[in-house]
C-alpha atoms as a PDB file:
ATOM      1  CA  UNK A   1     -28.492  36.361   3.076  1.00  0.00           C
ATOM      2  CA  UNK A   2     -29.192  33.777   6.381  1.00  0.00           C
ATOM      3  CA  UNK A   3     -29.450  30.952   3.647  1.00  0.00           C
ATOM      4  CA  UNK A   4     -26.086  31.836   1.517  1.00  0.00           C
ATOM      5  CA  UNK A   5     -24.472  31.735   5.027  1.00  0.00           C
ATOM      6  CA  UNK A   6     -25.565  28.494   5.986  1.00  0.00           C
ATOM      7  CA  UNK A   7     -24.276  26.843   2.584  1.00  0.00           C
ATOM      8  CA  UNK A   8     -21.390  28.434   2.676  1.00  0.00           C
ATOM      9  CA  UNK A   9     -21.098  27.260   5.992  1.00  0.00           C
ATOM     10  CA  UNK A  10     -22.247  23.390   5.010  1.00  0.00           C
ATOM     11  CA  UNK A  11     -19.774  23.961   2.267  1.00  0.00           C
ATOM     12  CA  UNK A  12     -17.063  24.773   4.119  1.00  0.00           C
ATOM     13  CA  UNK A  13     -17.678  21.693   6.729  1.00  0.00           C
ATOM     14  CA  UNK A  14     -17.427  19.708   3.560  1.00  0.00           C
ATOM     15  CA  UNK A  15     -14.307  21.139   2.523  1.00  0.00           C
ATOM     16  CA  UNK A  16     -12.643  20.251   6.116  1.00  0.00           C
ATOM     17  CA  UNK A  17     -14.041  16.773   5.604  1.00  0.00           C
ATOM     18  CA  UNK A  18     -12.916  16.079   2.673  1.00  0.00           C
ATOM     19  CA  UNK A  19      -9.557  17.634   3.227  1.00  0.00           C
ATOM     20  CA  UNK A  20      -9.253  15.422   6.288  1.00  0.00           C
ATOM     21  CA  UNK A  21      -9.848  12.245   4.363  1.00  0.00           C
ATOM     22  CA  UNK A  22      -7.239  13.557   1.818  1.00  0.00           C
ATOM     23  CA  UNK A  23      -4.551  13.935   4.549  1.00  0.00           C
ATOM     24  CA  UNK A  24      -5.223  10.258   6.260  1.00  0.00           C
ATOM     25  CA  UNK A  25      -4.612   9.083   2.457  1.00  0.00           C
ATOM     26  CA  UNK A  26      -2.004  11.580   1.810  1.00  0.00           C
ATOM     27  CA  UNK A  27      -0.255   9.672   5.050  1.00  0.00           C
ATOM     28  CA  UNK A  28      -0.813   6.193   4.991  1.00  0.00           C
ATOM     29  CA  UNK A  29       1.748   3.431   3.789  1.00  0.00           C
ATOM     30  CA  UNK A  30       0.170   1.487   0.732  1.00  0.00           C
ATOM     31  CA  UNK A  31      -1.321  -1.476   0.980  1.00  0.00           C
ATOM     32  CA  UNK A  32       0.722  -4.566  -0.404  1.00  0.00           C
ATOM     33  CA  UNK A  33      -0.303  -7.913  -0.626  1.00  0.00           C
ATOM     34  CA  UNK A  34       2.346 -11.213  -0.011  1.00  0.00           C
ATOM     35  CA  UNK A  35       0.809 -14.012  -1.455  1.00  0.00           C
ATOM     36  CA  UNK A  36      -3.141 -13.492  -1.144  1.00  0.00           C
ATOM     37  CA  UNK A  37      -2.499 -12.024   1.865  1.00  0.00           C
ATOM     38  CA  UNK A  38      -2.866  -7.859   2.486  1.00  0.00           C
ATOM     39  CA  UNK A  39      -0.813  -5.824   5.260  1.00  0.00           C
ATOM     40  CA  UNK A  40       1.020  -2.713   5.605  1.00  0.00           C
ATOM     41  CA  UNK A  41       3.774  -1.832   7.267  1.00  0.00           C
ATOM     42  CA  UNK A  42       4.716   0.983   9.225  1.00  0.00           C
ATOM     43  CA  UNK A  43       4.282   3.732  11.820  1.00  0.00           C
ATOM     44  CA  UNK A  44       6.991   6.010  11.087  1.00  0.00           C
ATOM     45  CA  UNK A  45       6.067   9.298  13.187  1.00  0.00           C
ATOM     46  CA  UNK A  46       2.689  10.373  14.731  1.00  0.00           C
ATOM     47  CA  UNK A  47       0.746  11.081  11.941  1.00  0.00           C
ATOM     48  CA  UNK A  48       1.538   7.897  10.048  1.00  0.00           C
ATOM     49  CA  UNK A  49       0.659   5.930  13.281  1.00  0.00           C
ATOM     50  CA  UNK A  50      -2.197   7.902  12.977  1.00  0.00           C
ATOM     51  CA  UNK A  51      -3.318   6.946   9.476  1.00  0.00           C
ATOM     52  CA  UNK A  52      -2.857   3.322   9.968  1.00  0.00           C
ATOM     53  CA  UNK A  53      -4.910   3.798  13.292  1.00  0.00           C
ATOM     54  CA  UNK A  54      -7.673   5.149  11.366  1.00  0.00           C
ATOM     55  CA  UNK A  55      -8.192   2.488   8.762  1.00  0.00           C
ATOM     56  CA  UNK A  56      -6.788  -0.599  10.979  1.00  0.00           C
ATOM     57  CA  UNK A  57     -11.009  -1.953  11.195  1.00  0.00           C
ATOM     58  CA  UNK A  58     -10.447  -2.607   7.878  1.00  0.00           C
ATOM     59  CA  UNK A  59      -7.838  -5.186   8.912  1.00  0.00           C
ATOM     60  CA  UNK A  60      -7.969  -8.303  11.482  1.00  0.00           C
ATOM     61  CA  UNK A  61      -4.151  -7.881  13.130  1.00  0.00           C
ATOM     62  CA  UNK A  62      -1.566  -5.279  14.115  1.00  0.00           C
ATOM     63  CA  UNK A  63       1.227  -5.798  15.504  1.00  0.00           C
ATOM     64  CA  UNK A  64       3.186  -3.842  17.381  1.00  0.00           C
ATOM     65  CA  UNK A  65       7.102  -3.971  17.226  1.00  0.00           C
ATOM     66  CA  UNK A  66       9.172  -2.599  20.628  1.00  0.00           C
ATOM     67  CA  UNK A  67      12.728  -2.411  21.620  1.00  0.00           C
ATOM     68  CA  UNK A  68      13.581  -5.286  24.017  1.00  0.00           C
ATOM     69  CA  UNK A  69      14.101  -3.986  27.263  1.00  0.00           C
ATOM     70  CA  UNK A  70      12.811  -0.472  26.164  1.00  0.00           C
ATOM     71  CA  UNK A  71       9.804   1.606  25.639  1.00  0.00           C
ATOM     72  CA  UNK A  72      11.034   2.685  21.908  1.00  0.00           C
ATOM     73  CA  UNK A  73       9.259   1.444  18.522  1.00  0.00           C
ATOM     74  CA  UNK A  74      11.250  -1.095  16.425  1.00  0.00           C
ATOM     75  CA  UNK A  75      11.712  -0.660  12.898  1.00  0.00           C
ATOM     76  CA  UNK A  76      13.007  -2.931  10.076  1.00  0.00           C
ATOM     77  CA  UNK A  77      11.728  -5.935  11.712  1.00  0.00           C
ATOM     78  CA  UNK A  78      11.247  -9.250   9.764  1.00  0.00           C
ATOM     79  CA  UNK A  79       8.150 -11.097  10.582  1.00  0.00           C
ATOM     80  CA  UNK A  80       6.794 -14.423   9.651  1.00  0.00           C
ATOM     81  CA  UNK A  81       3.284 -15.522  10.075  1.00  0.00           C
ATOM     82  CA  UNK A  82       2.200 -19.380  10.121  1.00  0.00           C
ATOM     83  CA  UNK A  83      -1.114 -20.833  10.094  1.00  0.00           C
ATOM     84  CA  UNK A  84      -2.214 -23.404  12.420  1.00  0.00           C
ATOM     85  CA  UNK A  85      -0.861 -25.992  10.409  1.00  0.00           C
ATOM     86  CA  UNK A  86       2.496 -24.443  10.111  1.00  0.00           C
ATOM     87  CA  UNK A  87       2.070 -23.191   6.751  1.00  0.00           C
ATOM     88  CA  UNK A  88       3.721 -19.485   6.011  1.00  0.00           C
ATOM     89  CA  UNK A  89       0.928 -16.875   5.088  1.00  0.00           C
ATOM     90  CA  UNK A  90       2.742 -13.926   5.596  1.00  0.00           C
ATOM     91  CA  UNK A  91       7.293 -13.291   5.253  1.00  0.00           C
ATOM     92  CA  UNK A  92       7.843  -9.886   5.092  1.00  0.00           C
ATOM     93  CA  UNK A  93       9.748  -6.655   6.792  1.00  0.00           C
ATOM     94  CA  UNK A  94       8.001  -4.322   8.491  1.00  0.00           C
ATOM     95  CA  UNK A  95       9.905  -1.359   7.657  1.00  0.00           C
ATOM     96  CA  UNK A  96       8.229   0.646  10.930  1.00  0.00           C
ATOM     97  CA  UNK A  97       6.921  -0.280  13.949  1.00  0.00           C
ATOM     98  CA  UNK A  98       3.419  -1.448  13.030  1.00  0.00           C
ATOM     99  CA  UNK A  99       1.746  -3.997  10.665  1.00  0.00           C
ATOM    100  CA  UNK A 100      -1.531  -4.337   9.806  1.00  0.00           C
ATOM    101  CA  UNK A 101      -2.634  -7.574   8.147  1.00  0.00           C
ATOM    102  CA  UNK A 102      -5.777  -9.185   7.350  1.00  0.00           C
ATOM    103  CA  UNK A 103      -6.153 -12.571   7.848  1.00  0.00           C
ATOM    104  CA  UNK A 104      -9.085 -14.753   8.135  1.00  0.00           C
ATOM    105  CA  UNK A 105      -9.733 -15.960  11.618  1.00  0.00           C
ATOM    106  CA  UNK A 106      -7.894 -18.803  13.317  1.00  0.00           C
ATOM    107  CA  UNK A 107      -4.723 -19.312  15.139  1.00  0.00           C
ATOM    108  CA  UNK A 108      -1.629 -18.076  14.258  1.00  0.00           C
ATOM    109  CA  UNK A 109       2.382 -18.312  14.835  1.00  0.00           C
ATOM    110  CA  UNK A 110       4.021 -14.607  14.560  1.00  0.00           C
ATOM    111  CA  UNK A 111       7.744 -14.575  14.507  1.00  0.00           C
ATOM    112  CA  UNK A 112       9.874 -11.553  14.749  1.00  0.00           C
ATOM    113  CA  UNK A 113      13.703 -10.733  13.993  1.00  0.00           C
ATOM    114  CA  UNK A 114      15.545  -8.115  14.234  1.00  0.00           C
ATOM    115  CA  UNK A 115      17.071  -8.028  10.190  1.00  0.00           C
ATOM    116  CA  UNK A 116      20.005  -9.008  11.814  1.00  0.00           C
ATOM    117  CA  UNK A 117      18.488 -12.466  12.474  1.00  0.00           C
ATOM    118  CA  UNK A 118      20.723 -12.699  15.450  1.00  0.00           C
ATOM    119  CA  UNK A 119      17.491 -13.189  17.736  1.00  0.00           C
ATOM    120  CA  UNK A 120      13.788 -14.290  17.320  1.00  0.00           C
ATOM    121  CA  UNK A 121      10.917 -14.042  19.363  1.00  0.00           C
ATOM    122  CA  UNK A 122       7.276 -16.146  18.416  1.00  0.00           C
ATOM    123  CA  UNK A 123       3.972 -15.387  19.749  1.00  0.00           C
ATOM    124  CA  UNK A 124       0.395 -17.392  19.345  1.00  0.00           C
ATOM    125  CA  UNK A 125      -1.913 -15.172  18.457  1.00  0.00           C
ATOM    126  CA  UNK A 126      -5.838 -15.634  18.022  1.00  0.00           C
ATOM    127  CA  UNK A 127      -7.941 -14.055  15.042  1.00  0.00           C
ATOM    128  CA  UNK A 128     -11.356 -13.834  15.084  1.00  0.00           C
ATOM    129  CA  UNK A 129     -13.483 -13.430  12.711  1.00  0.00           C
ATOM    130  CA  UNK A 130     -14.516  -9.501  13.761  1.00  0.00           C
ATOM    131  CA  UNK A 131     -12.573  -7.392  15.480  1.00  0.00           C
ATOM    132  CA  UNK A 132      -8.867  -6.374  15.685  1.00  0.00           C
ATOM    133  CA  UNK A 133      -6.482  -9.048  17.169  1.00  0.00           C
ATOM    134  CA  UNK A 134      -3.590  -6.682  18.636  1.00  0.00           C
ATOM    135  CA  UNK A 135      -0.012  -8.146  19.630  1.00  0.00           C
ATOM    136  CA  UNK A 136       3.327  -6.239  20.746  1.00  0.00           C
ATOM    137  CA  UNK A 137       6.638  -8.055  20.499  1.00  0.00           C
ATOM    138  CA  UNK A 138       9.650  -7.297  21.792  1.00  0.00           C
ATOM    139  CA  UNK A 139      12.234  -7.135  19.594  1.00  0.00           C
ATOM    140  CA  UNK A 140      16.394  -6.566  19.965  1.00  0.00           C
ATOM    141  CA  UNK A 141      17.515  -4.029  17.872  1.00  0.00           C
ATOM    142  CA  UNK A 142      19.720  -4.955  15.112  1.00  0.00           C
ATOM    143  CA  UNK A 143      23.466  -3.640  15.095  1.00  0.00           C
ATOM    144  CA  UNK A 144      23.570  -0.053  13.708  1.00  0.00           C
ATOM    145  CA  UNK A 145      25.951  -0.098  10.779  1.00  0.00           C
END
């Protein structure tokens, strides 16, 4: 009787386990790939964040997107990435407020618009070859409409 309880028990700490792993999957924006390159994009609501939190040491960058002036998440947000020789690795939109991207280490050029492409911001940013390189930009929102 003691042993059927304790595999139940194992079993059931399996189940939760698994069910967890499930629900980060279940969660998380795919995976997408520009040119060679892999990211995703977005950070829509906690548990997304979440999810890309939980797999972003499989990556080498986020980025963060923000509100200029604000403490809110930017959305929507096209960003360009250039290598050190100016050459574009990455165009895309981030369609939430976080990209994850991995990139083999070196020195970068990230550039951010609103989609509006009224207003740009560019930041250096260093990748190394372990670890995650983090970077917030401040973005202003695009028009509504």
């Amino acid at each position: 009787m003691k042993r059927s309880l304790i595999v139940l028990s194992l079993l059931a700490v399996h189940t939760v386990a698994v069910a967890q792993e499930l629900s980060v999957e279940d969660v998380l924006p795919p995976s997408q790939v520009w040119h060679g390159i892999e990211y995703r994009a977005g950070g829509v609501g906690l548990e997304e964040r979440e999810a890309m939190q939980a797999v972003s040491h499989d990556y080498s960058l986020m980025l963060s997107f923000a509100r200029k002036g604000g403490t809110a998440y930017a959305a929507d947000t096209e960003v360009t990435i250039r290598d050190a020789r100016g050459r574009v690795v990455l165009d895309v939109v981030a369609e939430g407020p976080w990209l994850l991207v991995r990139l083999p280490a070196g020195q970068y050029r990230v550039t951010a618009r609103s989609t509006d492409g009224t207003e740009a911001v560019t930041q250096r940013v260093t990748v190394r070859a372990k670890g995650l390189a983090r970077q917030v930009m401040q973005v202003r929102e695009a028009p509504a409409g």
